[in-house]
C-alpha atoms as a PDB file:
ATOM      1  CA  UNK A   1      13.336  -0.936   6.252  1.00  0.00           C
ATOM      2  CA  UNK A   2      10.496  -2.203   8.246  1.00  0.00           C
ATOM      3  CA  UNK A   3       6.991  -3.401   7.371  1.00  0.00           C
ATOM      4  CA  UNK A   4       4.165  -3.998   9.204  1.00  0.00           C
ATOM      5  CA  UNK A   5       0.878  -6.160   7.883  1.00  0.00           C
ATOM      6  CA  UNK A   6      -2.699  -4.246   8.995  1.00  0.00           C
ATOM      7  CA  UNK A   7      -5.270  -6.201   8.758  1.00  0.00           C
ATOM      8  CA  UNK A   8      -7.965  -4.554  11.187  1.00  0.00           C
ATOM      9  CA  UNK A   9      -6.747  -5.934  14.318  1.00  0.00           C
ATOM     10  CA  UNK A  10      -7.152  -9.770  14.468  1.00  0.00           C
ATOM     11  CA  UNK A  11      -3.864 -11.037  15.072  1.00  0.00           C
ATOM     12  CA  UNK A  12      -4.792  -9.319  18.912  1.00  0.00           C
ATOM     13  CA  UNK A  13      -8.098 -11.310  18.738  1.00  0.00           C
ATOM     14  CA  UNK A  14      -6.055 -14.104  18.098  1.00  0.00           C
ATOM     15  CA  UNK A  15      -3.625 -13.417  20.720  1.00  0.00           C
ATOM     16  CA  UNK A  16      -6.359 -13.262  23.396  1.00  0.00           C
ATOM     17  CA  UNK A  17      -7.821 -16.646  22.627  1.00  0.00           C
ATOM     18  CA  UNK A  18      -4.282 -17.958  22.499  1.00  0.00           C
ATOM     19  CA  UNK A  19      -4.210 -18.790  18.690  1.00  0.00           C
ATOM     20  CA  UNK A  20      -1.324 -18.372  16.215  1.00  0.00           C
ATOM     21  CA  UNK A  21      -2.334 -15.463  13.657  1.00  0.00           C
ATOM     22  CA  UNK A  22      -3.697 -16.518  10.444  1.00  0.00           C
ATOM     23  CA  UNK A  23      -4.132 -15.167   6.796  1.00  0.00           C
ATOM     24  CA  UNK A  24      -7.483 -13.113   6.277  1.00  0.00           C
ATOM     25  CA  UNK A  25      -9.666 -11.389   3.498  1.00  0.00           C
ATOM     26  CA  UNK A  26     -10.178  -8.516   5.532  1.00  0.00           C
ATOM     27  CA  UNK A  27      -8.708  -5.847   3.607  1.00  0.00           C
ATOM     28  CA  UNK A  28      -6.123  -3.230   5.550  1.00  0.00           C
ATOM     29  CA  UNK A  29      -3.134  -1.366   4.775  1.00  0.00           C
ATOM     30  CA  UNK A  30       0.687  -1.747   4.684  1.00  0.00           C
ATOM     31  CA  UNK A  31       2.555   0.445   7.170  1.00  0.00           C
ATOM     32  CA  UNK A  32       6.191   0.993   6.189  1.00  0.00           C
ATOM     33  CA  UNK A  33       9.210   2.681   8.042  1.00  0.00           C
ATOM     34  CA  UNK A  34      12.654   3.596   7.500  1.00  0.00           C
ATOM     35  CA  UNK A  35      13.925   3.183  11.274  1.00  0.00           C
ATOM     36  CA  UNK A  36      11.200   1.905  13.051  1.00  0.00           C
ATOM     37  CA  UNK A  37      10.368   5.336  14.066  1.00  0.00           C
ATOM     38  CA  UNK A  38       8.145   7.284  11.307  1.00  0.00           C
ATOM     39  CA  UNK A  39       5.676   5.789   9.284  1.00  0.00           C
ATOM     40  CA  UNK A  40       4.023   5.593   6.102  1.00  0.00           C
ATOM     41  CA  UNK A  41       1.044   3.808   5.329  1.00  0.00           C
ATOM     42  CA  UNK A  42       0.564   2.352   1.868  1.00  0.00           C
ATOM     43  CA  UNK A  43      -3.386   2.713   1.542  1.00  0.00           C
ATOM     44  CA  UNK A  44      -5.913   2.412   4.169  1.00  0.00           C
ATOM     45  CA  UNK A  45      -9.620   0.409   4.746  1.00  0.00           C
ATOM     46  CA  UNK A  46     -11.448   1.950   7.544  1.00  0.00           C
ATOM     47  CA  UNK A  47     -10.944  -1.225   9.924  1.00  0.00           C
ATOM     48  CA  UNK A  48      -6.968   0.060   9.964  1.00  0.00           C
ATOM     49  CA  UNK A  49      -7.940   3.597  11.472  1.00  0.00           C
ATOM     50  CA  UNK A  50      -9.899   1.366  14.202  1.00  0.00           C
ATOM     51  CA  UNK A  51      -6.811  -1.184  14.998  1.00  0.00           C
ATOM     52  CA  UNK A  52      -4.450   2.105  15.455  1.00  0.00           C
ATOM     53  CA  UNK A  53      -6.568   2.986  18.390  1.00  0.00           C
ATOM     54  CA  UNK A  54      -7.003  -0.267  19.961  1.00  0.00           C
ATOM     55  CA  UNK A  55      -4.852  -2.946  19.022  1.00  0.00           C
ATOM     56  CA  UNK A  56      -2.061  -3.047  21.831  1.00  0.00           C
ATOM     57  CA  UNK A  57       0.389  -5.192  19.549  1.00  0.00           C
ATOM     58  CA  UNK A  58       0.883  -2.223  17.756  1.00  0.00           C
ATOM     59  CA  UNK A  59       2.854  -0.727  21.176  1.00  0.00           C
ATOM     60  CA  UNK A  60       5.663  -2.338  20.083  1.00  0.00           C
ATOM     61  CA  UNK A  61       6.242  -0.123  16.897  1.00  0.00           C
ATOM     62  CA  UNK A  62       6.953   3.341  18.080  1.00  0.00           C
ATOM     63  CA  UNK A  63       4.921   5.804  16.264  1.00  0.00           C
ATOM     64  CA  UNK A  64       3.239   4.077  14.254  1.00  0.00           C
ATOM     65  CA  UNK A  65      -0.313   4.339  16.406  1.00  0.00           C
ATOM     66  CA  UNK A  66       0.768   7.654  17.718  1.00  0.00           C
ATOM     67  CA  UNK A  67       1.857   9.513  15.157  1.00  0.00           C
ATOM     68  CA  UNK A  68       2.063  13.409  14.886  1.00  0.00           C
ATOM     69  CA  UNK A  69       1.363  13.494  11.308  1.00  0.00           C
ATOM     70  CA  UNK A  70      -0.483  10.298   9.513  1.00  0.00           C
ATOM     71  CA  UNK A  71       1.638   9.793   6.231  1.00  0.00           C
ATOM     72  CA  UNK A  72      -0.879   7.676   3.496  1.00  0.00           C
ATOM     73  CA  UNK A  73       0.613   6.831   0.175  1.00  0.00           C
ATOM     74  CA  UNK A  74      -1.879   5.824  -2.302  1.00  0.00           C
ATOM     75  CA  UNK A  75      -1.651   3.807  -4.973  1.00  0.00           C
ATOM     76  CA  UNK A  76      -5.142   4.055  -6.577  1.00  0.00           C
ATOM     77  CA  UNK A  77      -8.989   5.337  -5.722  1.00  0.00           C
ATOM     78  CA  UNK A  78     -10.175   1.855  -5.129  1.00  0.00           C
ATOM     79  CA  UNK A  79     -12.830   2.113  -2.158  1.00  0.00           C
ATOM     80  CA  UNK A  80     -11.087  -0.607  -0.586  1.00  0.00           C
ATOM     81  CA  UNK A  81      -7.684   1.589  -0.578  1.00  0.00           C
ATOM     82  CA  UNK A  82      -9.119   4.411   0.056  1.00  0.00           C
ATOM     83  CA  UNK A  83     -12.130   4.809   2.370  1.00  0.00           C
ATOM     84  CA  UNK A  84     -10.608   4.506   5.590  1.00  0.00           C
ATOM     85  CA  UNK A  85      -9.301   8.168   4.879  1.00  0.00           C
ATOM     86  CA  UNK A  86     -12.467   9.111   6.608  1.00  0.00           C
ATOM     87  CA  UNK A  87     -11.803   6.957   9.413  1.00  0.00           C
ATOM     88  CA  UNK A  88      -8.518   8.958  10.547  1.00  0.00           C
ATOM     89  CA  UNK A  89     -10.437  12.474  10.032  1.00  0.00           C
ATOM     90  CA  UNK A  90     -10.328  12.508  14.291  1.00  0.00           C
ATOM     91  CA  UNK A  91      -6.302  11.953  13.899  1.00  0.00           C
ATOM     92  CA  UNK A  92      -3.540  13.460  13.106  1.00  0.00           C
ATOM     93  CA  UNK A  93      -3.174  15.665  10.533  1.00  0.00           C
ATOM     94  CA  UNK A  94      -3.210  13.576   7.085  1.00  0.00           C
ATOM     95  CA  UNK A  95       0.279  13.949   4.415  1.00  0.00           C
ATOM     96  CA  UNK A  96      -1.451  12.442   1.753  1.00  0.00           C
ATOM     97  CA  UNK A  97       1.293  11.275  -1.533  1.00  0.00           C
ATOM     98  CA  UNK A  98      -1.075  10.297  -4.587  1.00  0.00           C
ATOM     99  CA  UNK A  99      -1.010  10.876  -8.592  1.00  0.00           C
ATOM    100  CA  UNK A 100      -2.917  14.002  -9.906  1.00  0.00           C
ATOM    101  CA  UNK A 101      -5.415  11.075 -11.285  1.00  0.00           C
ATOM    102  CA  UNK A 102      -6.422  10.172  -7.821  1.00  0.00           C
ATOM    103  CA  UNK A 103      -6.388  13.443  -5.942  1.00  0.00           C
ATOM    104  CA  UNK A 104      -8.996  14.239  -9.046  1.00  0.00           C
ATOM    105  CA  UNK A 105     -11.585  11.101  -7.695  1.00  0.00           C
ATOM    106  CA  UNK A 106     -10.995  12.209  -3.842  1.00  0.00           C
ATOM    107  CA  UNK A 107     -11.588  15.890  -4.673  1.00  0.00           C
ATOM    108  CA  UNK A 108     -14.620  15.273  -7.329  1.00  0.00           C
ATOM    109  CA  UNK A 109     -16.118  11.732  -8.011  1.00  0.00           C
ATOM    110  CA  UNK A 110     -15.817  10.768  -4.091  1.00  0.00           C
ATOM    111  CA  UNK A 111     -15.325  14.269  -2.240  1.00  0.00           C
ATOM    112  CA  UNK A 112     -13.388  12.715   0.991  1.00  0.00           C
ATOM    113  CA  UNK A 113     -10.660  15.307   0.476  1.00  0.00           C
ATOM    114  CA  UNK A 114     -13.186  18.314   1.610  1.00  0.00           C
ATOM    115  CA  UNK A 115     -14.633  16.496   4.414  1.00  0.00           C
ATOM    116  CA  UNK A 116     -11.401  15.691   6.099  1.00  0.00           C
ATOM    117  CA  UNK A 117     -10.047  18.999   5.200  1.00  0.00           C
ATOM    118  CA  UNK A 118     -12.995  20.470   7.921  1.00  0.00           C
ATOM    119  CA  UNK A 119     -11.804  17.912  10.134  1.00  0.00           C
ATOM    120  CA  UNK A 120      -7.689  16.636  10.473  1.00  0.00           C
ATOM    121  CA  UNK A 121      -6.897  18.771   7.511  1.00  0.00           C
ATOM    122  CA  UNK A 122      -4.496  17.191   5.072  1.00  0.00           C
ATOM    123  CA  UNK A 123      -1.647  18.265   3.265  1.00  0.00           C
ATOM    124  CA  UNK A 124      -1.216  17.132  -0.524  1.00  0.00           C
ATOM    125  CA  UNK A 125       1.959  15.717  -1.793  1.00  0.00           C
ATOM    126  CA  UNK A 126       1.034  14.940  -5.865  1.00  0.00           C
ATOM    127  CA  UNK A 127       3.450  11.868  -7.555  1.00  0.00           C
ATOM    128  CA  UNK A 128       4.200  13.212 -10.652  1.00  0.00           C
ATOM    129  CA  UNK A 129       2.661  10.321 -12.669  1.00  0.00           C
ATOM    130  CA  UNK A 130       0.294  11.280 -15.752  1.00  0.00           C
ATOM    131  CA  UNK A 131       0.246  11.874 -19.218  1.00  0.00           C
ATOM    132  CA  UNK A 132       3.391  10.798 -20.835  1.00  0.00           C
ATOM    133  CA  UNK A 133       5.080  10.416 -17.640  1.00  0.00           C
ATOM    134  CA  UNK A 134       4.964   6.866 -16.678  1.00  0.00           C
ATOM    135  CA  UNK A 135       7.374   6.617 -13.711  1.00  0.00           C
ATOM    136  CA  UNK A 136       8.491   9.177 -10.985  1.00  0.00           C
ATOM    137  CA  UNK A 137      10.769   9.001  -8.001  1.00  0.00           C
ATOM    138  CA  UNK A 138       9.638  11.185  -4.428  1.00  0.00           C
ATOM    139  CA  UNK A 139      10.430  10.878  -1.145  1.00  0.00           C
ATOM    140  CA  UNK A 140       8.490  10.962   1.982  1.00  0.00           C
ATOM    141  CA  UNK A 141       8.453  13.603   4.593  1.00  0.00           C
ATOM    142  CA  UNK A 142      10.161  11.449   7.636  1.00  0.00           C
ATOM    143  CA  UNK A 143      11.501   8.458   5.959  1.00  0.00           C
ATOM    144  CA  UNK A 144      15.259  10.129   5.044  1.00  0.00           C
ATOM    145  CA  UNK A 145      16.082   6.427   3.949  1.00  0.00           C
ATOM    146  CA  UNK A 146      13.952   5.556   1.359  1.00  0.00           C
ATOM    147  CA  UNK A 147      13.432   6.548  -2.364  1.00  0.00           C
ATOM    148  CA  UNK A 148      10.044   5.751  -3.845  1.00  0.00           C
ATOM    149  CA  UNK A 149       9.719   5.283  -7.437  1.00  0.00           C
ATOM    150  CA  UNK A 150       5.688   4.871  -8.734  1.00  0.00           C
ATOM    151  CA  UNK A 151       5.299   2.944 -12.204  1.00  0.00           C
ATOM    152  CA  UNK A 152       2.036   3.041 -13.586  1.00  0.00           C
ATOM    153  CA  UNK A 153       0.305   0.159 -13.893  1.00  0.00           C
ATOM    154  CA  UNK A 154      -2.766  -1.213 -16.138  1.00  0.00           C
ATOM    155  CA  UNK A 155      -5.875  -1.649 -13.935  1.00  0.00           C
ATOM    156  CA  UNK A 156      -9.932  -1.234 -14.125  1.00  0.00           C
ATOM    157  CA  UNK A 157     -11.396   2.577 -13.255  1.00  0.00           C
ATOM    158  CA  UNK A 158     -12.333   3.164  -9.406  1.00  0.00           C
ATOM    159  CA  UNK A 159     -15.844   2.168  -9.938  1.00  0.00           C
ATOM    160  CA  UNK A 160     -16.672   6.060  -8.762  1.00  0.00           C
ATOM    161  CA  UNK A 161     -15.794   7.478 -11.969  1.00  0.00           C
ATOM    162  CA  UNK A 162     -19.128   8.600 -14.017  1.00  0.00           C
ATOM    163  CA  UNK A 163     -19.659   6.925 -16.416  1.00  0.00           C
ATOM    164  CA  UNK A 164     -17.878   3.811 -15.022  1.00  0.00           C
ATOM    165  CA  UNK A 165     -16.831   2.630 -18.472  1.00  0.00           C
ATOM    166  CA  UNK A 166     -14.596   6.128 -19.018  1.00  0.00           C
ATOM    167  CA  UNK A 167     -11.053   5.112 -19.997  1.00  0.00           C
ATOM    168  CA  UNK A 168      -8.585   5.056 -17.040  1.00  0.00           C
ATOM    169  CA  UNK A 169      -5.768   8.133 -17.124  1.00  0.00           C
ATOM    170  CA  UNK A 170      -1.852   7.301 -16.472  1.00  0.00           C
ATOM    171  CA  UNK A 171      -1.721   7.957 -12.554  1.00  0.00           C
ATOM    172  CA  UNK A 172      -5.151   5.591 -11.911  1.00  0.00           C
ATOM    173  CA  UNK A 173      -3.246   3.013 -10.541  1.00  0.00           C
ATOM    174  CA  UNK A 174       0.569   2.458  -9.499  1.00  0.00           C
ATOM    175  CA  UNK A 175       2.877  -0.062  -8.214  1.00  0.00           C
ATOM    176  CA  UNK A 176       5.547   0.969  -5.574  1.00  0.00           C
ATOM    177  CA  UNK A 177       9.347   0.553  -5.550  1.00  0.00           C
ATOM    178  CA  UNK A 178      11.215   1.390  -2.688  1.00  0.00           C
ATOM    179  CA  UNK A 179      15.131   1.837  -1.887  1.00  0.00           C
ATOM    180  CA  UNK A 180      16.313   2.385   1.114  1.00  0.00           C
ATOM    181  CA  UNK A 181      19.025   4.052   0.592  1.00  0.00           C
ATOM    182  CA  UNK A 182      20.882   2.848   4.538  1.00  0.00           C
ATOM    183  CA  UNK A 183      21.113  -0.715   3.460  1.00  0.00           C
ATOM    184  CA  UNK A 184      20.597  -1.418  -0.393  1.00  0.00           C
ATOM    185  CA  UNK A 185      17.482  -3.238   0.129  1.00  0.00           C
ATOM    186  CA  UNK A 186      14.434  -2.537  -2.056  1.00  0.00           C
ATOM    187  CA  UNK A 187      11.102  -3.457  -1.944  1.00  0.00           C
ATOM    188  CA  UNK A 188       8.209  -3.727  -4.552  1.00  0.00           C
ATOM    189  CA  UNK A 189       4.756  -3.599  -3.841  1.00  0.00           C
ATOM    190  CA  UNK A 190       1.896  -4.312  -6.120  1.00  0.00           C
ATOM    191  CA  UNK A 191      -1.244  -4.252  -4.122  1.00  0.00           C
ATOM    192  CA  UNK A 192      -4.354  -3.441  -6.465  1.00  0.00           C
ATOM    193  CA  UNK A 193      -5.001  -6.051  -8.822  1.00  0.00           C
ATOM    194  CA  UNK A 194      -2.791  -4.850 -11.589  1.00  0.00           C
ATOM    195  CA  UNK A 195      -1.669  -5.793 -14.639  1.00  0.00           C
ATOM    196  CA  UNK A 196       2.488  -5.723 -14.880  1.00  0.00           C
ATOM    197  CA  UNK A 197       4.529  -5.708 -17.716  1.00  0.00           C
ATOM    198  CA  UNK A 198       8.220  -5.564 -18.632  1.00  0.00           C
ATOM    199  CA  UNK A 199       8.961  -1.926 -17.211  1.00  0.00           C
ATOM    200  CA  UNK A 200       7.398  -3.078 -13.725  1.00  0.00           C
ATOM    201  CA  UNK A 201       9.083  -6.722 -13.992  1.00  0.00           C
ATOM    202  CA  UNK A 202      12.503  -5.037 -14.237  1.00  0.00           C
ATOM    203  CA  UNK A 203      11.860  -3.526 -11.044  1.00  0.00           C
ATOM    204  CA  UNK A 204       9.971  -6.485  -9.746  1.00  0.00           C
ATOM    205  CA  UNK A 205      13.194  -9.034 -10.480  1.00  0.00           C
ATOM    206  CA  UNK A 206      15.632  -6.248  -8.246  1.00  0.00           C
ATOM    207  CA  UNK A 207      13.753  -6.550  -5.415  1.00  0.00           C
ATOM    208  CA  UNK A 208      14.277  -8.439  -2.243  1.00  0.00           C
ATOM    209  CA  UNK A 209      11.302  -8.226  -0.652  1.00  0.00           C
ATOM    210  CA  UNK A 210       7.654  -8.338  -2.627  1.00  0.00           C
ATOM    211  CA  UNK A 211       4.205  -7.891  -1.676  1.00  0.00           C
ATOM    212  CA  UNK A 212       1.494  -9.156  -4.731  1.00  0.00           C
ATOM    213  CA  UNK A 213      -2.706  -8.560  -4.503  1.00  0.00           C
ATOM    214  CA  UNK A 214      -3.587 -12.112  -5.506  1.00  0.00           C
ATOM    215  CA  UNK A 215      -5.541 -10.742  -8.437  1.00  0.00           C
ATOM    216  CA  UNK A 216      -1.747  -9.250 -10.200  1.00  0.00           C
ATOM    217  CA  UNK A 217      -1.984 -10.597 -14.079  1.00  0.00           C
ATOM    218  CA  UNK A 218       0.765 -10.746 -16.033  1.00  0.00           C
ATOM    219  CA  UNK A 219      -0.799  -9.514 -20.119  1.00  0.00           C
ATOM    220  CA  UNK A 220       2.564 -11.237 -21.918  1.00  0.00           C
ATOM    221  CA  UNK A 221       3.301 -14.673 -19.866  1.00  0.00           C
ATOM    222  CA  UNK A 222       0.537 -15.094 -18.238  1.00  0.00           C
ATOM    223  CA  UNK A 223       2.086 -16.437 -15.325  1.00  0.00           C
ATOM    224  CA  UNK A 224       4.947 -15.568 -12.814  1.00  0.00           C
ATOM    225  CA  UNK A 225       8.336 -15.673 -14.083  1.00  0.00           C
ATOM    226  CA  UNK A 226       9.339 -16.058 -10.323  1.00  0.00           C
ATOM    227  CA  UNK A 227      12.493 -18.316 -11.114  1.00  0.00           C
ATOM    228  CA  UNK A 228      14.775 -14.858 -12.060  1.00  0.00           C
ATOM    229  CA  UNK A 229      13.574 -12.904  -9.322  1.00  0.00           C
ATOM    230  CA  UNK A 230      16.216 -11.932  -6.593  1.00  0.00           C
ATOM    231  CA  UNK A 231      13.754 -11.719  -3.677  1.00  0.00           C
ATOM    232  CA  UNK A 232      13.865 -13.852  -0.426  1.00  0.00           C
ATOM    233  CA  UNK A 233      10.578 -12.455   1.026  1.00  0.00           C
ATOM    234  CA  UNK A 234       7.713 -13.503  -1.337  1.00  0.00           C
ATOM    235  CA  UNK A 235       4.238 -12.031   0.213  1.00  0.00           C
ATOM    236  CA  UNK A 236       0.825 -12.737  -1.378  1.00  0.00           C
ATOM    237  CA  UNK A 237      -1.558 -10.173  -0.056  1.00  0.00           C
ATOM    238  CA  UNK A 238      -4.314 -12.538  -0.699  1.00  0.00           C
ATOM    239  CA  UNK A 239      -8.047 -12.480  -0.682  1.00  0.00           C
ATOM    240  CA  UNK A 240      -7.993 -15.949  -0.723  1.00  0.00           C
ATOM    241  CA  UNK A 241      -5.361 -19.030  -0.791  1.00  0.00           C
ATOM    242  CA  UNK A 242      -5.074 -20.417  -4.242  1.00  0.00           C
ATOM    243  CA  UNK A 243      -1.537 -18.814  -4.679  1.00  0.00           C
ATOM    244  CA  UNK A 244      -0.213 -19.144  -1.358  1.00  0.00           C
ATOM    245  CA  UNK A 245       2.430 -21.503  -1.337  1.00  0.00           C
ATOM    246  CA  UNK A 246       3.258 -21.546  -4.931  1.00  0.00           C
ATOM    247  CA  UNK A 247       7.249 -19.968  -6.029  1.00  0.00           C
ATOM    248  CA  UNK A 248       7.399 -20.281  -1.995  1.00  0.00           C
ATOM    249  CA  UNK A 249       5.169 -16.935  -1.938  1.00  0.00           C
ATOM    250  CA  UNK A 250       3.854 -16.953   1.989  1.00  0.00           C
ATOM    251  CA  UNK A 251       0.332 -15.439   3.143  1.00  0.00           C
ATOM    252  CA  UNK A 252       0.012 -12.088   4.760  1.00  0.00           C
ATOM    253  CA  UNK A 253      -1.459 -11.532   8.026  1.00  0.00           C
ATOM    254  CA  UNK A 254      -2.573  -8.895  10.206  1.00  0.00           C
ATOM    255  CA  UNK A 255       0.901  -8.258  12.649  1.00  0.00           C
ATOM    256  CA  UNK A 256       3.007  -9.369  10.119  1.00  0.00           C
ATOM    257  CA  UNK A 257       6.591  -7.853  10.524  1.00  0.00           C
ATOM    258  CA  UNK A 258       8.818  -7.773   7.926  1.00  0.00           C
ATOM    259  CA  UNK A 259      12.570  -6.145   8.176  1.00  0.00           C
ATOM    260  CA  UNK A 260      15.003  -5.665   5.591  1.00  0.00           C
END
């Protein structure tokens, strides 16, 4: 399993002016692979369909800024995750994987679904997370490797929904689990500002590799009970640094390659 860190394209800016990439606010997406070969990208901001284009570092990971088919997992309707959707509408075709909850918002509250339907068209893939149904396994069309498995996950309304206030459905928001089934390594990815509790954290604990929004709360604790969790990669995808470096978490940055 490979990762790659999109942050918009500065780690090239950096490049050019010969300095050593550095964390950044700039929000982006996560672009994740089974062989290095097909990819999947866990949410998008509309700087990422911009650094596909034009950021050459990106050469180095084969079709990930060429790809036939643009595979976008979602894991809410925030703006931020969701608005560079409309940046890719001159791409590839769009397989779009989200929760009946947020295929509602991008087909009614913020219509994004018809416009790129006129343009890339996109194919729906719906995670079976609502109602009673708090958890659901899928796979991804080109990643043979991997097993997903979306939890839901406490977190405020997309600030679309009318009237903002309106309680959020099961589906809103999920955190990601990932297995890849070719080496036994497994991933979890949290990447909204969510709130996690004890079905998550057994998940969480598994992992070896984990990617937290700085803005993660924990409703019981209160805190991280990092000590009994298994993973060697600790990633804060962090709008700013006041958790960086705590539990040996390290910063994300645009280029950022992780393997497992």
């Amino acid at each position: 399993m490979k990762l790659v860190v999109l942050r918009g394209g500065c780690a090239a800016d950096a490049q050019r002016a010969g300095l050593e990439p550095a964390p950044t606010s700039r929000h982006g997406a996560i672009a994740l692979s089974d062989r290095g070969d097909q990819w999947a990208l866990l949410n998008v901001a509309p700087n990422v369909a911009d650094q596909l284009v034009a950021d050459p570092t990106l050469r180095h990971h084969a079709g990930l800024a060429d790809a036939e088919v643009r595979t976008v997992v979602l894991t809410d309707a925030q703006v931020d995750h969701v608005s560079g959707l409309l940046s890719l509408r001159d791409g590839a075709p769009i397989a779009l994987y989200a929760t009946p909850a947020v295929f509602e918002v991008l087909s009614q509250d913020m219509p994004v679904l018809q416009v790129l339907q006129r343009y890339c068209g996109v194919h729906w893939h719906v995670i079976p997370v609502a109602g009673e149904t708090l958890s659901a396994s899928f796979r991804v069309e080109g990643l043979p490797d991997l097993e997903f498995t979306a939890l839901a996950t406490d977190a405020l309304a997309p600030r679309v929904l009318e009237p903002h206030e309106a309680p959020v459905a099961v589906g809103h928001s999920i955190a990601l689990a990932v297995l890849d089934h070719r080496t036994g390594q497994r991933l979890f990815c949290a990447a909204g500002g969510q709130a996690l509790g004890e079905p998550q954290l057994d998940w969480l604990s598994s992992a070896d590799c984990v990617l937290l929004d700085d803005r993660t709360t924990w409703p019981e604790s209160g805190d991280l009970p990092v000590p009994d969790w298994r993973a060697q990669r600790k990633v804060l995808l962090a709008r700013n640094a006041s958790g960086v470096g705590r539990y040996g978490f390290e910063p994300a940055y645009d280029g950022m390659v992780i393997e497992l």
